[in-house]
Each structure stands twice: as structure tokens, then as C-alpha cells.
N, C-alpha and C. Protein backbone atom coordinates (compact mmCIF):
# COMPACT_ATOMS: atom_id res chain seq x y z
N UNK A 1 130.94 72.19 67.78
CA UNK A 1 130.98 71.22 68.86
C UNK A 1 132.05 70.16 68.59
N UNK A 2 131.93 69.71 67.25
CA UNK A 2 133.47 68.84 66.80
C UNK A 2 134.72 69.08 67.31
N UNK A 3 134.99 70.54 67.05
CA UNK A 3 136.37 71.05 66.98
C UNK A 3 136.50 70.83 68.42
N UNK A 4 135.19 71.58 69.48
CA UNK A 4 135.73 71.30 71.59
C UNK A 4 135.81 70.01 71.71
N UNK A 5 135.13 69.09 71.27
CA UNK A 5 135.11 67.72 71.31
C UNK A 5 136.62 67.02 71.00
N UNK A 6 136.83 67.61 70.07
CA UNK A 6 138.49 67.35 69.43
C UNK A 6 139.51 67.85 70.46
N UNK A 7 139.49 68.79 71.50
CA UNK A 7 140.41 69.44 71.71
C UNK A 7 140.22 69.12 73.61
N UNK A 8 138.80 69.36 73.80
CA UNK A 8 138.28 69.20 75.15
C UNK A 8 137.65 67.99 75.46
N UNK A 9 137.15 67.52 74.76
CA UNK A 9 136.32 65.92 75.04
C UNK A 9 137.27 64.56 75.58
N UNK A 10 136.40 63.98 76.12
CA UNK A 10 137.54 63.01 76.24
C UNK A 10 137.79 61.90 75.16
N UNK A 11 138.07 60.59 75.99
CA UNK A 11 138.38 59.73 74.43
C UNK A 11 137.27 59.19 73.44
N UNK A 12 136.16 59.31 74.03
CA UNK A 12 135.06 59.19 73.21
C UNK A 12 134.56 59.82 72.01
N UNK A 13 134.18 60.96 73.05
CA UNK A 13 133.73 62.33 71.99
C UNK A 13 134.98 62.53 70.86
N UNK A 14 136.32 62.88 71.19
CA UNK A 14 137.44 63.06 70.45
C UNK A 14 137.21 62.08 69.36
N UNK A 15 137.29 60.65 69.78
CA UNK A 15 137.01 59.81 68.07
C UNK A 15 135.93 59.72 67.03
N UNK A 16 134.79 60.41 68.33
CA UNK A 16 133.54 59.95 67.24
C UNK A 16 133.55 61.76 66.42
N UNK A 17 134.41 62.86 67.22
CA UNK A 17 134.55 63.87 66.29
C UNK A 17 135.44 63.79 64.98
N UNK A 18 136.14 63.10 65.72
CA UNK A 18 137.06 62.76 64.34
C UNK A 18 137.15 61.92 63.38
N UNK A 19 135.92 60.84 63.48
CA UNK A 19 135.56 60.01 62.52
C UNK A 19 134.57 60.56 61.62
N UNK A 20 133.30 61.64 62.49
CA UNK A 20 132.89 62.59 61.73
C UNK A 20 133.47 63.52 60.58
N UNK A 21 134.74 64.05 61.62
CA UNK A 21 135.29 64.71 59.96
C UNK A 21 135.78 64.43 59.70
N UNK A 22 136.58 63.12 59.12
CA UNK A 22 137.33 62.35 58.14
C UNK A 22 136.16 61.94 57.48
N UNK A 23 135.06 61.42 57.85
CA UNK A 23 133.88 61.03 56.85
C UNK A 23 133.46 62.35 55.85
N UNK A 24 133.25 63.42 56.47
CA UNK A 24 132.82 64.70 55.82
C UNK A 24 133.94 64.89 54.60
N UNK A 25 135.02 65.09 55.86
CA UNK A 25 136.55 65.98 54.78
C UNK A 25 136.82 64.88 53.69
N UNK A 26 136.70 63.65 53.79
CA UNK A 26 137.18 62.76 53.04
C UNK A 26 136.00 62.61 51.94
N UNK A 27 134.96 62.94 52.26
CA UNK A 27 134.15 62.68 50.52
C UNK A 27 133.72 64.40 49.74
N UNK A 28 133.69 64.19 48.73
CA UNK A 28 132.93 65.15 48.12
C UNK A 28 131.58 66.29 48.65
N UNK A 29 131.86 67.24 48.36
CA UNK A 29 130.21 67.72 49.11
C UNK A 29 129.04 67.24 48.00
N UNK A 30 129.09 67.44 46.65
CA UNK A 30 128.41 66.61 45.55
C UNK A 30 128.09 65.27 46.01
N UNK A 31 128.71 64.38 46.51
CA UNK A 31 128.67 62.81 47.47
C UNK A 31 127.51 63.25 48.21
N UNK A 32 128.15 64.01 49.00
CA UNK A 32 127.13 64.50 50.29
C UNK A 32 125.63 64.92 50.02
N UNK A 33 125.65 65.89 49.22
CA UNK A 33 124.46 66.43 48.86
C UNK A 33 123.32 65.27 48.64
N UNK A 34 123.82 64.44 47.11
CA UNK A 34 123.16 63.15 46.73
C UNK A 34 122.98 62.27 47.90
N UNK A 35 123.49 61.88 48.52
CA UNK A 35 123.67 61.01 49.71
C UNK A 35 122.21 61.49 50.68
N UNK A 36 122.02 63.14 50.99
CA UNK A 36 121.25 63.72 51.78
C UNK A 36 119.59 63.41 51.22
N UNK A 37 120.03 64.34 49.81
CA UNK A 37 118.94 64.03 49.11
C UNK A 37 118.12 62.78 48.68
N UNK A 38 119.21 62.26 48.09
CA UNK A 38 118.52 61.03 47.28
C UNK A 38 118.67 59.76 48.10
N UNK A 39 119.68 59.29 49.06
CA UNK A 39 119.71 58.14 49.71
C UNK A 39 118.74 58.53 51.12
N UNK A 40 118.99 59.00 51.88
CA UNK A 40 117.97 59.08 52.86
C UNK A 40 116.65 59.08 52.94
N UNK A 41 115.94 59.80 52.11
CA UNK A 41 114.66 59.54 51.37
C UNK A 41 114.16 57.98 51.38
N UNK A 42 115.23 57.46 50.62
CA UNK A 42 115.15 55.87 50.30
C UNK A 42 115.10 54.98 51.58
N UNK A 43 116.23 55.39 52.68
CA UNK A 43 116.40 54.75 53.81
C UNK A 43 115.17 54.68 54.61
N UNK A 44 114.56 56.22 54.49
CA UNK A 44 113.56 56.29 55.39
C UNK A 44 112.18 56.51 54.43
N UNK A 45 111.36 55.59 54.47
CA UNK A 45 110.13 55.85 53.87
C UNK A 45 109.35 57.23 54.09
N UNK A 46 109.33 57.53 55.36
CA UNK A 46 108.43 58.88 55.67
C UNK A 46 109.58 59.92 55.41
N UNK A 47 110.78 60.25 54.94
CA UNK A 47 111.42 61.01 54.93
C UNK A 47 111.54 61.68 53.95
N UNK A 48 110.81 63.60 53.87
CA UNK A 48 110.94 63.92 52.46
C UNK A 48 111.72 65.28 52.31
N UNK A 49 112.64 65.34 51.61
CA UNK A 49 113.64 66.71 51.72
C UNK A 49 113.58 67.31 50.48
N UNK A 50 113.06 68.76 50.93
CA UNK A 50 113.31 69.31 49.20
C UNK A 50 114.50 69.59 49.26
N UNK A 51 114.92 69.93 47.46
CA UNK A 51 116.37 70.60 47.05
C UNK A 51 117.01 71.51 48.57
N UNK A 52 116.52 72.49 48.42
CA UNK A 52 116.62 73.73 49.32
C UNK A 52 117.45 73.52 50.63
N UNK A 53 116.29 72.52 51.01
CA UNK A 53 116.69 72.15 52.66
C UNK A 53 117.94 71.08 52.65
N UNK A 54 117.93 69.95 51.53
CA UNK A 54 118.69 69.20 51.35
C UNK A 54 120.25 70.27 51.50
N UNK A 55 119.97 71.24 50.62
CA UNK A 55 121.22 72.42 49.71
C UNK A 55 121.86 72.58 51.79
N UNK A 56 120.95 72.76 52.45
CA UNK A 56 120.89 73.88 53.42
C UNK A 56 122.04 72.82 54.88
N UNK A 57 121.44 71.76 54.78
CA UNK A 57 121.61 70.46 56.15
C UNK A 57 123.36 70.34 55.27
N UNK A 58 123.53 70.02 54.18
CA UNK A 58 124.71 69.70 53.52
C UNK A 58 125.72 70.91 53.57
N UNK A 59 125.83 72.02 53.48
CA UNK A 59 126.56 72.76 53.70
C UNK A 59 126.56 73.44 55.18
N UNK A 60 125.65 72.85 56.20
CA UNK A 60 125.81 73.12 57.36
C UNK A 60 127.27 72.11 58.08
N UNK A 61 126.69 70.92 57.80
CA UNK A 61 127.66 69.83 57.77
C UNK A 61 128.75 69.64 57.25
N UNK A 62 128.95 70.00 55.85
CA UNK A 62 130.42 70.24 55.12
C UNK A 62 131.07 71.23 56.23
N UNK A 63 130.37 72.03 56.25
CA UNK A 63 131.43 73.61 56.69
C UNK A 63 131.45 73.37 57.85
N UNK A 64 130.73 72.67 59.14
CA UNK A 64 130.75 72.46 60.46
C UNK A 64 132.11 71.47 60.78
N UNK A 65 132.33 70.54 59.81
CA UNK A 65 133.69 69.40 59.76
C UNK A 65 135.10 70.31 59.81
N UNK A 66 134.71 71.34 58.61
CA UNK A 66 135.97 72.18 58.50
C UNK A 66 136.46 73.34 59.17
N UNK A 67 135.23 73.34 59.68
CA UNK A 67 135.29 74.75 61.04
C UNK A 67 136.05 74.19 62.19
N UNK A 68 135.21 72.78 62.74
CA UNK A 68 136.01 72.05 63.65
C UNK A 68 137.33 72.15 63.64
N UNK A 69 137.70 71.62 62.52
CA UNK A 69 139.29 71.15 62.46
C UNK A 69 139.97 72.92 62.77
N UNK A 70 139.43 74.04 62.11
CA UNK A 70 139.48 75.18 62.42
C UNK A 70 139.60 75.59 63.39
N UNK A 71 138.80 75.55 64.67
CA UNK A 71 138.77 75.46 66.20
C UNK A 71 139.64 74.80 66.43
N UNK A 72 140.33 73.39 65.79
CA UNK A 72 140.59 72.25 66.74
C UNK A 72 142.15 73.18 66.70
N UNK A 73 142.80 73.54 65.65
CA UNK A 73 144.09 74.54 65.39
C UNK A 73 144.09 75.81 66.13
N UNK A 74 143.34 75.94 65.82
CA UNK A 74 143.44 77.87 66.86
C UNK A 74 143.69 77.28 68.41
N UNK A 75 142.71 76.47 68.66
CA UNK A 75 143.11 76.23 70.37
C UNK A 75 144.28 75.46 70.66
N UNK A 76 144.53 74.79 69.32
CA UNK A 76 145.78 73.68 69.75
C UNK A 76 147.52 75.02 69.28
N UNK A 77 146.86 76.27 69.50
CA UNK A 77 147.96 76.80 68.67
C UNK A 77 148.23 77.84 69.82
N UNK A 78 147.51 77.99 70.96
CA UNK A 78 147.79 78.63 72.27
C UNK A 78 149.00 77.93 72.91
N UNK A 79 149.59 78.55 73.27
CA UNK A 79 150.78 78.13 74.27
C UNK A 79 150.47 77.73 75.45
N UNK A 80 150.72 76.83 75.55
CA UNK A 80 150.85 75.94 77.09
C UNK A 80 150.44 76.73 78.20
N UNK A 81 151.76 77.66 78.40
CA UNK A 81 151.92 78.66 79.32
C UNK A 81 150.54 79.69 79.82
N UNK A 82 150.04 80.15 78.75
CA UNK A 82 148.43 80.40 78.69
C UNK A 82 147.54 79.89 79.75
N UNK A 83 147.29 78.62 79.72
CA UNK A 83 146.64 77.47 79.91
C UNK A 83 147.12 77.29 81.54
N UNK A 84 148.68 77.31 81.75
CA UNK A 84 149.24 77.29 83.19
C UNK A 84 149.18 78.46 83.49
N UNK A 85 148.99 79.58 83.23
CA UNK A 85 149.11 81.04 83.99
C UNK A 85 147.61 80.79 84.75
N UNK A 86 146.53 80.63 83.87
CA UNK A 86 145.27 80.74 84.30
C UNK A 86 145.05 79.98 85.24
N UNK A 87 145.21 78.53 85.40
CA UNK A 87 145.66 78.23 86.60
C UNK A 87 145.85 78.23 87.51
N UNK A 88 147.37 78.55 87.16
CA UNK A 88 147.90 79.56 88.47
C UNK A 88 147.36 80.68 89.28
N UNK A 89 146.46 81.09 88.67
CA UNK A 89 145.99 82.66 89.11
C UNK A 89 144.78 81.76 89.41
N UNK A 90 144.52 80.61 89.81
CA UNK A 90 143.61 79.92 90.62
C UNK A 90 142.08 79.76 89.79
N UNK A 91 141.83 80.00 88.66
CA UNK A 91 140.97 79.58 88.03
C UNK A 91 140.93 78.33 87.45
N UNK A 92 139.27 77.56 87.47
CA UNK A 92 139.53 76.37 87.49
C UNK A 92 140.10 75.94 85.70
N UNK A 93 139.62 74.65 85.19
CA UNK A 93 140.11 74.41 84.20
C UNK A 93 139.26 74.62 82.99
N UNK A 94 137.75 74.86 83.20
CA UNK A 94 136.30 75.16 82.41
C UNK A 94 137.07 76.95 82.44
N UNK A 95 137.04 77.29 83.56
CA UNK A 95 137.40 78.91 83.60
C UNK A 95 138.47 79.35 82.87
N UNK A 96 139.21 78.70 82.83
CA UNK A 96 141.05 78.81 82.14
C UNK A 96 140.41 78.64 80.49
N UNK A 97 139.57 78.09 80.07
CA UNK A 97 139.38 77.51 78.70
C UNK A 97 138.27 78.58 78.53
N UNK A 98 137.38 78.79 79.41
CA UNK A 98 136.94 80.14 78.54
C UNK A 98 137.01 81.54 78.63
N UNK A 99 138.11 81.81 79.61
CA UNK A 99 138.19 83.37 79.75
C UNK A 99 139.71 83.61 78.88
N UNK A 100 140.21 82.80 78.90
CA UNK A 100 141.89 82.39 78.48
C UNK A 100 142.03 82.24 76.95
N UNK A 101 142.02 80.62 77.03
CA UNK A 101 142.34 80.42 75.61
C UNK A 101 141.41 80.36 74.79
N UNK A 102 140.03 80.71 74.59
CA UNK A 102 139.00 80.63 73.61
C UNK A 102 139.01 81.96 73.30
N UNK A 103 139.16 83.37 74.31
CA UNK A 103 139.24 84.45 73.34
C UNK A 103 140.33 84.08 72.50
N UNK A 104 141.84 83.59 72.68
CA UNK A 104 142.97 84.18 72.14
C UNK A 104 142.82 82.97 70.94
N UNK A 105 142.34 82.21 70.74
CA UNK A 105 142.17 81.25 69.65
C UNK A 105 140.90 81.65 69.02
N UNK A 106 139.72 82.24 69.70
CA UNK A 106 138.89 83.42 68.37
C UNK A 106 139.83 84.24 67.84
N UNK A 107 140.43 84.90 68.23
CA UNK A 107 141.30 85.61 67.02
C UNK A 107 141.73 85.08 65.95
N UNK A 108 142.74 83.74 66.09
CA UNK A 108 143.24 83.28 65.41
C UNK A 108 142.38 82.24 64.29
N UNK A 109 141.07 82.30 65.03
CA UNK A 109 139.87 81.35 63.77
C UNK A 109 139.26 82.38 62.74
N UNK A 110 139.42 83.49 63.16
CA UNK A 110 138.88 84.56 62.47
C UNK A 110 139.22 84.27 61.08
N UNK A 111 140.34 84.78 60.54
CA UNK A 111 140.60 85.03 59.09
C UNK A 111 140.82 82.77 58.60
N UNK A 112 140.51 82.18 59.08
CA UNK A 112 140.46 80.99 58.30
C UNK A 112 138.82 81.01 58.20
N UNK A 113 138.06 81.24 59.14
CA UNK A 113 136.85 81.26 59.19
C UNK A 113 135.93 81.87 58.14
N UNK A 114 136.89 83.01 57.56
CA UNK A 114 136.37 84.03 56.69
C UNK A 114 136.51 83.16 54.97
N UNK A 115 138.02 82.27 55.42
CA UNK A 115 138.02 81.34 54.27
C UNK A 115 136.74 80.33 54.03
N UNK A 116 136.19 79.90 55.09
CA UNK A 116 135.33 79.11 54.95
C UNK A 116 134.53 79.19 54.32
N UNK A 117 133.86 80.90 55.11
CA UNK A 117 132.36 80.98 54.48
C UNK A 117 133.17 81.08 53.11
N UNK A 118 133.66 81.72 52.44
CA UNK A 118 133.81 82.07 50.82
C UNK A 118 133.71 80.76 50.03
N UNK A 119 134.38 79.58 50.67
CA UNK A 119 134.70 78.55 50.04
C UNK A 119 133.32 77.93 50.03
N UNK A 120 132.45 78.23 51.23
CA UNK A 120 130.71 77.55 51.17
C UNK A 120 130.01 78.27 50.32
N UNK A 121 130.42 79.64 50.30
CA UNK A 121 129.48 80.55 48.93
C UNK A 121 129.47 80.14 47.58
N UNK A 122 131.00 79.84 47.67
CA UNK A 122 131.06 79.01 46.03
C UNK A 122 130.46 77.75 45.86
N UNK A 123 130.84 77.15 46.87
CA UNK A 123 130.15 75.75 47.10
C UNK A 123 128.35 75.13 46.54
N UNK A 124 128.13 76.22 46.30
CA UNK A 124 126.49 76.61 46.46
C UNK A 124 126.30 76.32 44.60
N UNK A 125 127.24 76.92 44.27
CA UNK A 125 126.95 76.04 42.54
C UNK A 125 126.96 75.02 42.69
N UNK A 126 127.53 73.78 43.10
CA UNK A 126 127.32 72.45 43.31
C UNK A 126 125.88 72.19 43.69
N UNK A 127 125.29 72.24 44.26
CA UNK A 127 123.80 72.06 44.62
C UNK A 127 122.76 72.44 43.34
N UNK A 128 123.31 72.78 42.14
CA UNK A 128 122.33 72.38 40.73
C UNK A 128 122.04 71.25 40.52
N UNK A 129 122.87 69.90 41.14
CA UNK A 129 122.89 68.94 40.58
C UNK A 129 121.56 68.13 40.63
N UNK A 130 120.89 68.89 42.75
CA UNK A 130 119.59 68.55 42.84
C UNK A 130 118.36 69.64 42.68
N UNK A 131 118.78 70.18 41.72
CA UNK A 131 118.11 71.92 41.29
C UNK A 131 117.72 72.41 42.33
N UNK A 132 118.61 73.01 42.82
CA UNK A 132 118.21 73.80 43.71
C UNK A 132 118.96 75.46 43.31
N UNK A 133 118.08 76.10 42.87
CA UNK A 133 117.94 77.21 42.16
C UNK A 133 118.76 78.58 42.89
N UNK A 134 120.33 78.21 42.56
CA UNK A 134 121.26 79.05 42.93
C UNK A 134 121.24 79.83 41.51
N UNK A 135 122.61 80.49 41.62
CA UNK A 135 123.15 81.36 40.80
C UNK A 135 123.44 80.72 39.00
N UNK A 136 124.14 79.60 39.85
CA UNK A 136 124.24 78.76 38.64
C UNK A 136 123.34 78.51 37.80
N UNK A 137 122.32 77.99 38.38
CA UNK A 137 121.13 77.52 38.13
C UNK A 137 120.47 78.46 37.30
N UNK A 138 120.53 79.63 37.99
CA UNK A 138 119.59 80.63 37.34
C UNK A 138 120.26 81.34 35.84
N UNK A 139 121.75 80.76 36.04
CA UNK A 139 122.30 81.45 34.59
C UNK A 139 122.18 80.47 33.56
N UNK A 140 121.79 79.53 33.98
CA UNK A 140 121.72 77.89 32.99
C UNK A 140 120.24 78.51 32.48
N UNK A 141 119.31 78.29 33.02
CA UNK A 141 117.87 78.53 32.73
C UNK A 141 117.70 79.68 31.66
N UNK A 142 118.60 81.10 32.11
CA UNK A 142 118.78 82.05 31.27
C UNK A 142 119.06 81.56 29.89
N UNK A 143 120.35 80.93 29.61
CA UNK A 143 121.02 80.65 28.35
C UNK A 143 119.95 79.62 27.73
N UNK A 144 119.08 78.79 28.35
CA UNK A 144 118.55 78.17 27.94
C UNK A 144 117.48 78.87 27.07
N UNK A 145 117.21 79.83 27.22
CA UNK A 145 116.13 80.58 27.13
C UNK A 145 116.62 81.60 25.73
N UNK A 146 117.36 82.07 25.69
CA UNK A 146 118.23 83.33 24.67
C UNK A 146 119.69 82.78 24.28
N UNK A 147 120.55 82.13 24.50
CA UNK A 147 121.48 81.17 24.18
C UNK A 147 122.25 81.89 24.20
N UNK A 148 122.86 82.62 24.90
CA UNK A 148 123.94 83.82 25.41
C UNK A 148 124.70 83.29 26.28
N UNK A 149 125.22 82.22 25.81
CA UNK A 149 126.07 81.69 27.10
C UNK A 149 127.59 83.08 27.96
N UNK A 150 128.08 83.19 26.75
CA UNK A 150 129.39 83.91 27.01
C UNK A 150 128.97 84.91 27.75
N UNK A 151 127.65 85.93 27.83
CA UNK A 151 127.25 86.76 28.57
C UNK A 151 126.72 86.87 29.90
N UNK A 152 126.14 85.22 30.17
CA UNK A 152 125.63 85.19 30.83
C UNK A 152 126.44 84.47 32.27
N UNK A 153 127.42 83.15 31.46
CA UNK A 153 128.05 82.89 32.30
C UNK A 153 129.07 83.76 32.70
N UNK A 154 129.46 85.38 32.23
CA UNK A 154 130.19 86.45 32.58
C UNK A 154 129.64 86.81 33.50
N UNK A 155 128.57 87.08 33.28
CA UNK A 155 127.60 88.04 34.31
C UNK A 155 127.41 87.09 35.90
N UNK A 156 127.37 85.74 35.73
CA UNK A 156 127.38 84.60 36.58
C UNK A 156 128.98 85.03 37.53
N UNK A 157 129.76 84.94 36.51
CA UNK A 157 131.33 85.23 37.41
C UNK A 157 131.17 86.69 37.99
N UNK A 158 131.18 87.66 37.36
CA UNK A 158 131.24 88.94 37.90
C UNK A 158 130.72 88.89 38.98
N UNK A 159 128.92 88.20 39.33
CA UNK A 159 128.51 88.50 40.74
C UNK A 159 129.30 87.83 41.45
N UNK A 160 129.98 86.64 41.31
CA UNK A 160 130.46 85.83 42.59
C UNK A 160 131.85 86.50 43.08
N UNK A 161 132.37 87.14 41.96
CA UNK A 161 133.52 87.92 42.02
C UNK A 161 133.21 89.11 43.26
N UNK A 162 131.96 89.83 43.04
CA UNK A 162 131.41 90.72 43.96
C UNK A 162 131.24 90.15 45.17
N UNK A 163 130.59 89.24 45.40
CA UNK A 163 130.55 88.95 46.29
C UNK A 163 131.55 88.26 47.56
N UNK A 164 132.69 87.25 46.40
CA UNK A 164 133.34 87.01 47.25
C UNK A 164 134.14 87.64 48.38
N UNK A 165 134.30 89.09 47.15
CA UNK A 165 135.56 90.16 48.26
C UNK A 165 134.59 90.51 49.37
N UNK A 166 132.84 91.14 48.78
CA UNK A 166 132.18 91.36 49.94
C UNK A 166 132.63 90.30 51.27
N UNK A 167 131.94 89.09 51.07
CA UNK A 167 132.38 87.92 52.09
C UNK A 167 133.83 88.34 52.99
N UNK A 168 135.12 88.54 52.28
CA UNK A 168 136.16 88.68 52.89
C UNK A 168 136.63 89.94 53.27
N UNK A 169 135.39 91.00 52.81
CA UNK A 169 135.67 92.15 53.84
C UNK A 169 135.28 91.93 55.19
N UNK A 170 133.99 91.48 54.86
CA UNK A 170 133.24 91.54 56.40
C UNK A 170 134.10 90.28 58.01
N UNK A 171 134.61 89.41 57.07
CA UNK A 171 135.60 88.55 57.34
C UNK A 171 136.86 89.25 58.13
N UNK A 172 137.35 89.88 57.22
CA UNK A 172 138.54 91.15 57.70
C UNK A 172 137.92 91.99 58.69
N UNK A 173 136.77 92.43 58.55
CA UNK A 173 136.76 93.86 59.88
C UNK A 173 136.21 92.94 61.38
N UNK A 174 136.05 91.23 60.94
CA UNK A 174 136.43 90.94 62.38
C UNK A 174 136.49 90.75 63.33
């Protein structure tokens, strides 16, 4: 909704999208997380968030800022002419924006999009900080346990290694 807001909104929506993601893009997701978790809680007396959900609202939000700006490029990367053909051929300006330039700028969000999720998959080790029992997490607990670090934090890389290409196949077919 940022990114149409950015591109389609008027002067309102446009600043308060874009003060949104300069607030997001501009701090840490670690900031963020703590901020979710541990300051809001505080703000609000009745307010209680486990790890999980905290893990879950924070990387909805990180990655929703950067998707925007994502959208806000693909549509700002259609040609004019696009935009006036549809038009011309007497469709209104809601109609021109979604039969027109929102397919031909899904294409072009595709393979950054695919960057995203990978960059949120990794992202997901950061969220130990409020234990919330990722990958990381679970290879820390291991070593803690049998003291195999070198094996374990291998075995830690190898899956993310697997997974990432998984992520950027499914990304690629599109």
C-alpha cells in the first residue's frame, strides 16, 4: 500500500508513505524488533507480544518499506507513453493503472522481489536477540549442549545456503 501511495496517492498519503519508509529503511531491523518487543509492551500496559509474533509484525514491516520503494520503481519505470496510450484508447485513469501499467511493472518487481524475500530469510537470525527460536537459535542451543561449534555452525550455513537458492528459484520461475 506504501509503494501505490508513493506513486498514486496524493500529497498526503505520498508523505506519510514516505516518512514511513525512511523511518523503517533508516533504522536497523534489530532497532525494530527491540522497539516492537520491548518498548511497546512498556508504552502500553495491556500490551503483550511474544518473541514469535514480535519476530513476525517486524519483518512484515521491514520488508513491506522495501517492497514499497520496490513498487514505487517498477511503476515509476513504465514509460509515459504506456500511461497515454491507455488513455487514449479511452480508458479511464484507475483503468489505465490497472490493466496497463501494474501488469508491466509486476514484471519488473518480480526478480527484486525475489531479492527481498532472501534478504528477510536471512534476516530471521537477527530475531535471537528476543529468542525467538530460529535456525540460529537452534544451532546456539546445540553447541551449547556438545560444544561442536565448527560443525554445527557449518551445518547452520549449509541449510541457509539450501535454502536461499531454493527462495531464488521459486523467485525465478515467476
Amino acid at each position: 500500500m506504501a509503494g501505490f501511495a508513493r506513486c498514486f496517492g496524493g500529497w498526503i498519503a505520498n508523505h506519510i508513505a514516505l516518512v514511513f519508509i525512511e523511518i523503517i529503511r533508516g533504522t536497523p531491523i534489530v532497532v525494530q524488533v527491540m522497539f516492537i518487543y520491548f518498548a511497546l509492551p512498556m508504552a502500553f500496559s495491556d500490551l503483550r507480544i511474544d518473541p514469535f509474533s514480535a519476530a513476525v509484525v517486524t519483518i512484515m514491516i521491514n520488508s513491506g518499506a522495501y517492497i514499497a520503494e520496490i513498487t514505487r520503481g517498477a511503476v515509476l519505470s513504465i514509460h509515459k507513453g504506456f500511461r497515454e496510450a491507455g488513455l487514449a484508447l479511452g480508458l479511464s485513469r484507475r483503468e489505465t493503472i490497472r490493466y496497463v501499467i501494474l501488469p508491466l511493472a509486476l514484471r519488473r518487481m518480480l526478480p527484486p522481489l525475489g531479492n527481498q524475500w532472501i534478504i528477510s530469510i536471512k534476516d530471521t537470525s537477527l530475531f535471537i536477540v528476543i529468542g525467538v527460536a530460529e535456525l540460529t537459535r537452534q544451532g546456539q542451543e546445540i553447541i551449547a549442549g556438545n560444544f561442536r561449534a565448527l560443525e554445527i555452525w557449518s551445518a547452520v550455513a549449509v541449510i541457509y545456503l539450501i535454502i536461499t537458492p531454493g527462495a531464488e528459484l521459486c523467485s525465478a520461475s515467476s
